[in-house]
C-alpha atoms as a PDB file:
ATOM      1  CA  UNK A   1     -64.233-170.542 -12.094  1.00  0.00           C
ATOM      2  CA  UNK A   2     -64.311-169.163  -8.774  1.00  0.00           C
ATOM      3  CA  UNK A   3     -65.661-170.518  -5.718  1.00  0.00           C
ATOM      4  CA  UNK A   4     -69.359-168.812  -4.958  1.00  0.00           C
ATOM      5  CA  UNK A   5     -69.457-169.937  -1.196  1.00  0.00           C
ATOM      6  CA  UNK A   6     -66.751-171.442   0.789  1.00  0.00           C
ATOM      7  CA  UNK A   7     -67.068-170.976   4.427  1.00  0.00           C
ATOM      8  CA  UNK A   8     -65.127-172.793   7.568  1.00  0.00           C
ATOM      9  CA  UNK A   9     -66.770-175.257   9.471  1.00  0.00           C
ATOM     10  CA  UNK A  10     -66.604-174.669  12.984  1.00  0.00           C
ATOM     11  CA  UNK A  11     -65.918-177.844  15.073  1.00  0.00           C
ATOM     12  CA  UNK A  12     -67.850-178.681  18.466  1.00  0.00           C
ATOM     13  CA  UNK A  13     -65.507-178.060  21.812  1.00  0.00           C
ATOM     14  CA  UNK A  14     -65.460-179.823  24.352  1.00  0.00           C
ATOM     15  CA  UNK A  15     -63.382-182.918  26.185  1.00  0.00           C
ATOM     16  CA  UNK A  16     -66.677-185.069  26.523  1.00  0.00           C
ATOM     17  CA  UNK A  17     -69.780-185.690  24.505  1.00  0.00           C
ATOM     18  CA  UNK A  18     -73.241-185.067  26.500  1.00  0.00           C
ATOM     19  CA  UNK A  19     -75.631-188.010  25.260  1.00  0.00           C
ATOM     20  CA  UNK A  20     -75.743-190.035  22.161  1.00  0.00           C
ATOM     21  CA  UNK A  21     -77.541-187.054  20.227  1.00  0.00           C
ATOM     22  CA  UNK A  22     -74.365-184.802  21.826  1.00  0.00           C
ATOM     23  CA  UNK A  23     -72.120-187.202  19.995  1.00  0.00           C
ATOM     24  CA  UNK A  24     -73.587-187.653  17.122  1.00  0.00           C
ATOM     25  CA  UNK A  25     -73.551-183.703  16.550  1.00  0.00           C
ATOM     26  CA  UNK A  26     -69.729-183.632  17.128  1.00  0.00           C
ATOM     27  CA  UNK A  27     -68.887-186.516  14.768  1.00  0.00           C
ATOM     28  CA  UNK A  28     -71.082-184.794  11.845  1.00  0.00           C
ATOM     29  CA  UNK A  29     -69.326-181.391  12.413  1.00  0.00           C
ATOM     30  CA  UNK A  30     -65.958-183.657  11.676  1.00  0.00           C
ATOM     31  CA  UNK A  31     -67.161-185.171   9.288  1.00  0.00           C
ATOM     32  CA  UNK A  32     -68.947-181.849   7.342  1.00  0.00           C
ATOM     33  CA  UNK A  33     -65.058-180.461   7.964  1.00  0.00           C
ATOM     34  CA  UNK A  34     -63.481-183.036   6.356  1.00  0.00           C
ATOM     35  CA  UNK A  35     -65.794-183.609   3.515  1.00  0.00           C
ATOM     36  CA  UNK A  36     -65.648-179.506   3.094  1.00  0.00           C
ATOM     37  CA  UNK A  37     -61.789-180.271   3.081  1.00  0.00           C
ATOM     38  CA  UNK A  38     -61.430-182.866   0.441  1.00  0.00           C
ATOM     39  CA  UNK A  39     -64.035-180.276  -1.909  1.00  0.00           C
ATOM     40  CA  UNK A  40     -61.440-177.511  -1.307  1.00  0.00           C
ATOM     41  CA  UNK A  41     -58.815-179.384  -1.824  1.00  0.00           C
ATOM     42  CA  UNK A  42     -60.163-180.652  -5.442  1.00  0.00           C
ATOM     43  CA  UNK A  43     -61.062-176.627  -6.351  1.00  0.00           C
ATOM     44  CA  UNK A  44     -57.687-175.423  -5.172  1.00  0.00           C
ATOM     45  CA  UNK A  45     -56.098-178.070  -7.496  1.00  0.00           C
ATOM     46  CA  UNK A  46     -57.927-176.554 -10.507  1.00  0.00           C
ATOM     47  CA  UNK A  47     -56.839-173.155 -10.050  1.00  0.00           C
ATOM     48  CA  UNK A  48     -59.762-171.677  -7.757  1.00  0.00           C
ATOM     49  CA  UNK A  49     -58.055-169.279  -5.718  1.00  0.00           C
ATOM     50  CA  UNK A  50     -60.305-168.798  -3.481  1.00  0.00           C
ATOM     51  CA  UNK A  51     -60.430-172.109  -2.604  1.00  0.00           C
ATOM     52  CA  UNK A  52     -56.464-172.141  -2.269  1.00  0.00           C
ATOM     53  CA  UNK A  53     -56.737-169.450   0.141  1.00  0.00           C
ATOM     54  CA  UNK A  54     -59.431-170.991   2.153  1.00  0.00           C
ATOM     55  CA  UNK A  55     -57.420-174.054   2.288  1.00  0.00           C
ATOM     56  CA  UNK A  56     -54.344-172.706   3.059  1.00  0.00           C
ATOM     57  CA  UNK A  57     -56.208-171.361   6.542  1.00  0.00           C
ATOM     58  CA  UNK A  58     -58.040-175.140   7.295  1.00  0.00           C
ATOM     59  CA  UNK A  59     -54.124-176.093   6.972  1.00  0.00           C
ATOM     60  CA  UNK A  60     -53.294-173.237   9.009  1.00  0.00           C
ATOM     61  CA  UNK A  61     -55.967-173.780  11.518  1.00  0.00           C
ATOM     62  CA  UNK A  62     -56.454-177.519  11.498  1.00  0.00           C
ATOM     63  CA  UNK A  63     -59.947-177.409  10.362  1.00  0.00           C
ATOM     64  CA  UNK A  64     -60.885-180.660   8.991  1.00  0.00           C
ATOM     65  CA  UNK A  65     -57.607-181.786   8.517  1.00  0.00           C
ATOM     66  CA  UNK A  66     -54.276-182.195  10.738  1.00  0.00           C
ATOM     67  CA  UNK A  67     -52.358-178.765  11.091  1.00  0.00           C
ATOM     68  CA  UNK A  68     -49.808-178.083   9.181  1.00  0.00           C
ATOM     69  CA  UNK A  69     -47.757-174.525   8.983  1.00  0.00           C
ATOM     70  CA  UNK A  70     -45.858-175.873   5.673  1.00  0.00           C
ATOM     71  CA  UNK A  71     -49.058-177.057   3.536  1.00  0.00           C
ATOM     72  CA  UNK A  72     -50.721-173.977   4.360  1.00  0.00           C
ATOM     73  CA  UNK A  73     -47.870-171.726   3.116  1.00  0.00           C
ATOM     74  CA  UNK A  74     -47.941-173.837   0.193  1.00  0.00           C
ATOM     75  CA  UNK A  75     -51.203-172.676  -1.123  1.00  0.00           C
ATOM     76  CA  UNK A  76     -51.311-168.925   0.375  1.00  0.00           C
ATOM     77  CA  UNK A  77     -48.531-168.820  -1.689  1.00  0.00           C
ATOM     78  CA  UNK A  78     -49.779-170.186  -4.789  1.00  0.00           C
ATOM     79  CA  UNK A  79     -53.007-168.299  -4.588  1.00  0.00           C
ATOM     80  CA  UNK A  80     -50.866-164.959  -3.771  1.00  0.00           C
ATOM     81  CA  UNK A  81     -49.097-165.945  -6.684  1.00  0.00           C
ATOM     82  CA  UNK A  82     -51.651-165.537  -9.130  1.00  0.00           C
ATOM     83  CA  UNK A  83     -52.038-162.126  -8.116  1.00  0.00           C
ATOM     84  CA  UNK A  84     -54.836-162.939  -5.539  1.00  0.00           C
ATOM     85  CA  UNK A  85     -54.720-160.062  -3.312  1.00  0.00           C
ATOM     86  CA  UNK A  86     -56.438-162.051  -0.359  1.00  0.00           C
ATOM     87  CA  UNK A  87     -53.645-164.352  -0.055  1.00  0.00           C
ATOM     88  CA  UNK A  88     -51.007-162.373  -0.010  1.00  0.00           C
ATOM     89  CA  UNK A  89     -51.492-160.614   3.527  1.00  0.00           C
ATOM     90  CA  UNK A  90     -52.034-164.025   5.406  1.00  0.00           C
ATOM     91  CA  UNK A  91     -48.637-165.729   3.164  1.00  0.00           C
ATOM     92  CA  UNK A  92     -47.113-162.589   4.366  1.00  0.00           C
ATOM     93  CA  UNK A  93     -48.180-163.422   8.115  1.00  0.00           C
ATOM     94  CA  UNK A  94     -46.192-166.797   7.504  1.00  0.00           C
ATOM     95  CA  UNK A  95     -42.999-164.755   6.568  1.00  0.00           C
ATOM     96  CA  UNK A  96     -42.897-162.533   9.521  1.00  0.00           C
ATOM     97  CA  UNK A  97     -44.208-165.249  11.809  1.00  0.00           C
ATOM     98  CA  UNK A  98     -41.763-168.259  10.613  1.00  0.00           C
ATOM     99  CA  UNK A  99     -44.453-170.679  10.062  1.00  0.00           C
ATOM    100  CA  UNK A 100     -44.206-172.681   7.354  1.00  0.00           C
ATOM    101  CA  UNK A 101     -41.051-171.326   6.222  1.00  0.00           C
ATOM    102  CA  UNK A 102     -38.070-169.610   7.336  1.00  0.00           C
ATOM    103  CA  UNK A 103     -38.716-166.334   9.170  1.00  0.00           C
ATOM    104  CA  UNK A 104     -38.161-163.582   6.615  1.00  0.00           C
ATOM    105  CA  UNK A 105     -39.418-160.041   6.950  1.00  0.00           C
ATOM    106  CA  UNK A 106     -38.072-158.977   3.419  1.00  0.00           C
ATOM    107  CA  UNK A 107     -40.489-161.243   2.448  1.00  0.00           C
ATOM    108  CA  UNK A 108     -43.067-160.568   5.040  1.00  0.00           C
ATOM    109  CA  UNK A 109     -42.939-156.690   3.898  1.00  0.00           C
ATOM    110  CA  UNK A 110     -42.452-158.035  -0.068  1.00  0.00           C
ATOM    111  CA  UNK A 111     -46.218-159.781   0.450  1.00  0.00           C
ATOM    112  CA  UNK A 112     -47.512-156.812   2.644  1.00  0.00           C
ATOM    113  CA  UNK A 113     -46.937-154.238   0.196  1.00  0.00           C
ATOM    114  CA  UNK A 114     -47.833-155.888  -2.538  1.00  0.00           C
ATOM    115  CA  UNK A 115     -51.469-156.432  -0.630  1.00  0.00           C
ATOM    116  CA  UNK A 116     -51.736-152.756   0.781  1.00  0.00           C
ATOM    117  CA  UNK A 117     -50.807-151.344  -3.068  1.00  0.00           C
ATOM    118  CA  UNK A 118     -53.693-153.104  -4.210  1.00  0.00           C
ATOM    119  CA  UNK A 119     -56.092-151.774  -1.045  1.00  0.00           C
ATOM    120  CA  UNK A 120     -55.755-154.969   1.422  1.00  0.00           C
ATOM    121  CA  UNK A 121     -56.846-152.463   4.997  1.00  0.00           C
ATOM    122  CA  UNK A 122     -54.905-155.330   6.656  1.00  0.00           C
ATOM    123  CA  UNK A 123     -52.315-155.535   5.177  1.00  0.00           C
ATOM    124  CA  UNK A 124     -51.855-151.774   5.206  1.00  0.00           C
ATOM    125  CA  UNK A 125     -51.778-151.786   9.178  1.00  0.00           C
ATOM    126  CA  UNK A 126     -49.051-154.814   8.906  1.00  0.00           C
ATOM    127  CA  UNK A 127     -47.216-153.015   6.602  1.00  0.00           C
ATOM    128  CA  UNK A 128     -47.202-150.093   9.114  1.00  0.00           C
ATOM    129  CA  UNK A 129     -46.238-152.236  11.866  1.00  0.00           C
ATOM    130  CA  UNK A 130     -42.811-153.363  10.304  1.00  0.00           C
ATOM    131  CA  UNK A 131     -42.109-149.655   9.401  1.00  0.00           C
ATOM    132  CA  UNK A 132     -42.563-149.063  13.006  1.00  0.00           C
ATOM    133  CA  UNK A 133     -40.423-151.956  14.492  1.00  0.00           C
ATOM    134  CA  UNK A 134     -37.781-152.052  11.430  1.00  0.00           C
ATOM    135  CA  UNK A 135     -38.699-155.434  10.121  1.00  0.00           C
ATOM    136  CA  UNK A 136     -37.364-155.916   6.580  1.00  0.00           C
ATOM    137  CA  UNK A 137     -36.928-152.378   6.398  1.00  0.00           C
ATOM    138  CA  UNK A 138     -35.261-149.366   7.860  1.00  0.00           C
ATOM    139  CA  UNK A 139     -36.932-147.917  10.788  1.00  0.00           C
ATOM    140  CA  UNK A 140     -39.614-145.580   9.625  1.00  0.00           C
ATOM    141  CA  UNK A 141     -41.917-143.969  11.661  1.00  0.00           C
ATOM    142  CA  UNK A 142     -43.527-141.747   9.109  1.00  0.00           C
ATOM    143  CA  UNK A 143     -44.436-144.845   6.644  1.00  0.00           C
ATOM    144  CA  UNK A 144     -45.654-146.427   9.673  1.00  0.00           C
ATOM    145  CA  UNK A 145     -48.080-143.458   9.885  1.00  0.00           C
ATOM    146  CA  UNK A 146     -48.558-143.271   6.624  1.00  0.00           C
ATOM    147  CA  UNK A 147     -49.739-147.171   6.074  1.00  0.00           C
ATOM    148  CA  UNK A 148     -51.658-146.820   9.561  1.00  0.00           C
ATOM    149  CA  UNK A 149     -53.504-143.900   8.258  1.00  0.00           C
ATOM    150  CA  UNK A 150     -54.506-145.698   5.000  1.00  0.00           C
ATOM    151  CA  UNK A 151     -55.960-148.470   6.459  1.00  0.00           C
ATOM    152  CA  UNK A 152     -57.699-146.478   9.584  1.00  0.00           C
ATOM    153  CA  UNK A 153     -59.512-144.331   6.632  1.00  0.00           C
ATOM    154  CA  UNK A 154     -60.560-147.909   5.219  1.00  0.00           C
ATOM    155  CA  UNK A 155     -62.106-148.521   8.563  1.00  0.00           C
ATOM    156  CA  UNK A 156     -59.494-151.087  10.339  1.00  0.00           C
ATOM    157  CA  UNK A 157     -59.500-150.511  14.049  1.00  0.00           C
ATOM    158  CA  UNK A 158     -56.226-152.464  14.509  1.00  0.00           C
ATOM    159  CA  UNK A 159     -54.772-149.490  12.283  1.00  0.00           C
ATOM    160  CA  UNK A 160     -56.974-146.359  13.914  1.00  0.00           C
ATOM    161  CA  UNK A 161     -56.219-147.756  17.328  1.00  0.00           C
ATOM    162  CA  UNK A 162     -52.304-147.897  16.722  1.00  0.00           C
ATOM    163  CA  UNK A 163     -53.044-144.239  14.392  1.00  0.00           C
ATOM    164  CA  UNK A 164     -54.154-142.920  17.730  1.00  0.00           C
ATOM    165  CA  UNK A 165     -50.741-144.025  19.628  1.00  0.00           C
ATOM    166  CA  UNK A 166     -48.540-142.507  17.263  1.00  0.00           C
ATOM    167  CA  UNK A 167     -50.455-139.169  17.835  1.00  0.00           C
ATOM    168  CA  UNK A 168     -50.257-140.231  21.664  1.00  0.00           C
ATOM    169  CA  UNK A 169     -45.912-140.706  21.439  1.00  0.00           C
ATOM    170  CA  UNK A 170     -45.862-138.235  18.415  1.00  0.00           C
ATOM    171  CA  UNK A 171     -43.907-140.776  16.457  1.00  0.00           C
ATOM    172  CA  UNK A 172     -44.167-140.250  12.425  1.00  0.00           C
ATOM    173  CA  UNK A 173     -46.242-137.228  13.140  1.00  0.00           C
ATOM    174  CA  UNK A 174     -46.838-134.169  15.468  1.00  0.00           C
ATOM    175  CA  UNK A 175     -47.943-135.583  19.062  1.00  0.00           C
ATOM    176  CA  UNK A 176     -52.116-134.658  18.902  1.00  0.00           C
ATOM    177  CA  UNK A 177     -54.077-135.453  21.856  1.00  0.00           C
ATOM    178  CA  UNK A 178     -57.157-134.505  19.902  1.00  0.00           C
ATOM    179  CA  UNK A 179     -56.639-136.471  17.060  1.00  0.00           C
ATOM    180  CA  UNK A 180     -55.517-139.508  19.386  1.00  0.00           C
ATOM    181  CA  UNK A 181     -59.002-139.275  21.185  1.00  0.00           C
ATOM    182  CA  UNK A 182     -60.747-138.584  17.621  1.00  0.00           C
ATOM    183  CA  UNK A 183     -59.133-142.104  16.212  1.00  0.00           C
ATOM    184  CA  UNK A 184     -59.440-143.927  19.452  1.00  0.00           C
ATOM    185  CA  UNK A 185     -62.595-142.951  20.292  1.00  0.00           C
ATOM    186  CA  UNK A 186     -63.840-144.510  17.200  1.00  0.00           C
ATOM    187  CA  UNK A 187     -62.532-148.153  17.868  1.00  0.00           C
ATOM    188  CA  UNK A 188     -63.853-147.526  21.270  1.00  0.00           C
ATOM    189  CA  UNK A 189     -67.085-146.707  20.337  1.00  0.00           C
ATOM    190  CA  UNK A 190     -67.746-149.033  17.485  1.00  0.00           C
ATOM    191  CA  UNK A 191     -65.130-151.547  17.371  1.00  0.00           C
ATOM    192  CA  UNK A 192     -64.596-155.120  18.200  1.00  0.00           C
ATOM    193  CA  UNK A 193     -62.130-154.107  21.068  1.00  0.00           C
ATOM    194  CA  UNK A 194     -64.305-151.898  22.468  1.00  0.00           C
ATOM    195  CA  UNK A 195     -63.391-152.283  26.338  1.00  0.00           C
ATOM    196  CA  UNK A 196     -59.109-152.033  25.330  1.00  0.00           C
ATOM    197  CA  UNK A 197     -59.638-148.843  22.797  1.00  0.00           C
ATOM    198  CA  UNK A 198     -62.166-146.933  25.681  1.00  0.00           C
ATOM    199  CA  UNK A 199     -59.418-147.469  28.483  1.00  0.00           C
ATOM    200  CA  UNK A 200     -56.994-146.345  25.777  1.00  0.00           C
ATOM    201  CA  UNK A 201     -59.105-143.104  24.815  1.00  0.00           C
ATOM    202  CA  UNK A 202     -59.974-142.485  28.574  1.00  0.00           C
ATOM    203  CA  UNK A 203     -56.115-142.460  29.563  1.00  0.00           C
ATOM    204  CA  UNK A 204     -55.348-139.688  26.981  1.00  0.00           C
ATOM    205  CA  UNK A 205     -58.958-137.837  28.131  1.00  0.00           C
ATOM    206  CA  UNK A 206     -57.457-137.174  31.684  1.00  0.00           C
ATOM    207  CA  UNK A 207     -54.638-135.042  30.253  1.00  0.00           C
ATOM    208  CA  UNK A 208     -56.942-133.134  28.104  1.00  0.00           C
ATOM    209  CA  UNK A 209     -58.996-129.890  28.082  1.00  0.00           C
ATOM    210  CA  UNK A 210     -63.107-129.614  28.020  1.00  0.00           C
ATOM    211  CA  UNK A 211     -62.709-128.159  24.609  1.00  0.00           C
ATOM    212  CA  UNK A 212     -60.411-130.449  23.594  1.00  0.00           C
ATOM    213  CA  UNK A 213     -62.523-133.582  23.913  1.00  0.00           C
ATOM    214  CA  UNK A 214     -65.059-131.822  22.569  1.00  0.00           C
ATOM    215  CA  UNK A 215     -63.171-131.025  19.449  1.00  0.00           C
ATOM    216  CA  UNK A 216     -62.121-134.684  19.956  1.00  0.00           C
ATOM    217  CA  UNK A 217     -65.475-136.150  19.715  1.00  0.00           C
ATOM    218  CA  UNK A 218     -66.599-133.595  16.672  1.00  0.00           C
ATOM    219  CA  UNK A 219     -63.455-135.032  14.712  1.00  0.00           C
ATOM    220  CA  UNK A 220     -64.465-138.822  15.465  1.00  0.00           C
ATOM    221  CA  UNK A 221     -67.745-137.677  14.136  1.00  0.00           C
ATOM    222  CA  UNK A 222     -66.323-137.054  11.461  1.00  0.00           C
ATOM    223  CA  UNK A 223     -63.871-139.697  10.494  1.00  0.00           C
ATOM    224  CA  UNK A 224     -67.115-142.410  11.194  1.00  0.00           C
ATOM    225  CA  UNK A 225     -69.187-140.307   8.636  1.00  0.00           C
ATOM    226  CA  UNK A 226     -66.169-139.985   6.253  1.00  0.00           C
ATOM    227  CA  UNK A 227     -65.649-144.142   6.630  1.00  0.00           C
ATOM    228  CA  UNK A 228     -69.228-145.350   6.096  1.00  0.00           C
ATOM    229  CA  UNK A 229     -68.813-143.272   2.619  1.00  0.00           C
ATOM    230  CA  UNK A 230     -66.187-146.102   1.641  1.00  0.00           C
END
């Protein structure tokens, strides 16, 4: 049976606790960590993947219990295992990272693939990122595009944002300063990373026509309509 609602607690910061009420609040966050630990913990044992994916990131994180890179490979992997697609981008992270396990970016683009062939957006733009670099597999700047572009039409602004660049460099694809504004300007507009994408899409605005950001801001228009249809 799978988990209806498992969310991470997040703790209380701070060096010092403000009043006895102040400290009071901090020790029940702990203790609503750990207790939300220990009930993970007993799903993930009895097959729940998503509970073996959300305890693979407390491990990962060191929320309510003590960090640890290996135990937190352990049950991304287990969960990925089963064929749970969630798992398999973050147990892919491990692999290319070298936490919790030897650094291996076979592996890492093994996991990656497996996750972006079943429509993980994240895992798409990883998978794009080793084509790029030549990480577990030979240099590739078209697949790069290619896996950018699938997860940028799935609405990742990691992969638009690096979609844009390529069109910037004209790596994998025929340089476009339109099309680098059009993806860009979406992240910049929209995004999370709003401030980084703008500066991004305002360098490659200096070197381009009036028409051309205007055809530049019709085609991000466009590709906003085309993702809030998916």
């Amino acid at each position: 049976m799978k988990t209806s609602h498992l969310a991470l607690v997040v703790l209380a910061t701070g060096l010092l606790c403000v009043g006895t009420a102040g400290c009071k609040n901090d020790n029940k966050n702990k203790f609503d960590a750990s207790v939300l630990f220990e009930e993970t913990l007993s799903k993930a044992k009895d097959g729940d993947t998503d509970a073996m994916l959300l305890l693979g990131t407390m491990y990962a994180t060191g929320e309510g219990v003590i960090q640890d890179y290996k135990e937190a490979f352990k049950w991304f992997r287990k969960a990925a295992e089963l064929g749970y697609v969630k798992a398999m981008y973050p147990l892919g992270g491990m692999y290319a990272n070298g936490r919790g396990v030897i650094e291996d970016d076979k592996e890492a683009v093994k996991w990656y693939r497996k996750a972006a062939e079943l429509g993980h957006a994240k895992a798409m733009w990883a998978l794009g990122g080793m084509y790029a670099n030549g990480r577990g597999v030979i240099e590739d700047d078209k697949e790069a595009v290619k896996w950018y572009r699938k997860a940028a039409e799935l609405g990742n602004e990691l992969a638009m944002t690096y979609l844009g660049f390529m069109y910037v460099t004209g790596e994998g694809v025929i340089e476009d300063a339109v099309e680098a504004y059009a993806w860009i300007n979406v992240t910049a507009e929209n995004g999370q990373n709003q401030k980084t994408a703008a500066k991004l899409r305002d360098n490659i605005k200096k070197t381009m026509t009036p028409e051309q950001i205007a055809e530049g801001q019709k085609r991000s228009r466009e590709i906003m309509k085309s993702i809030s249809k998916n």
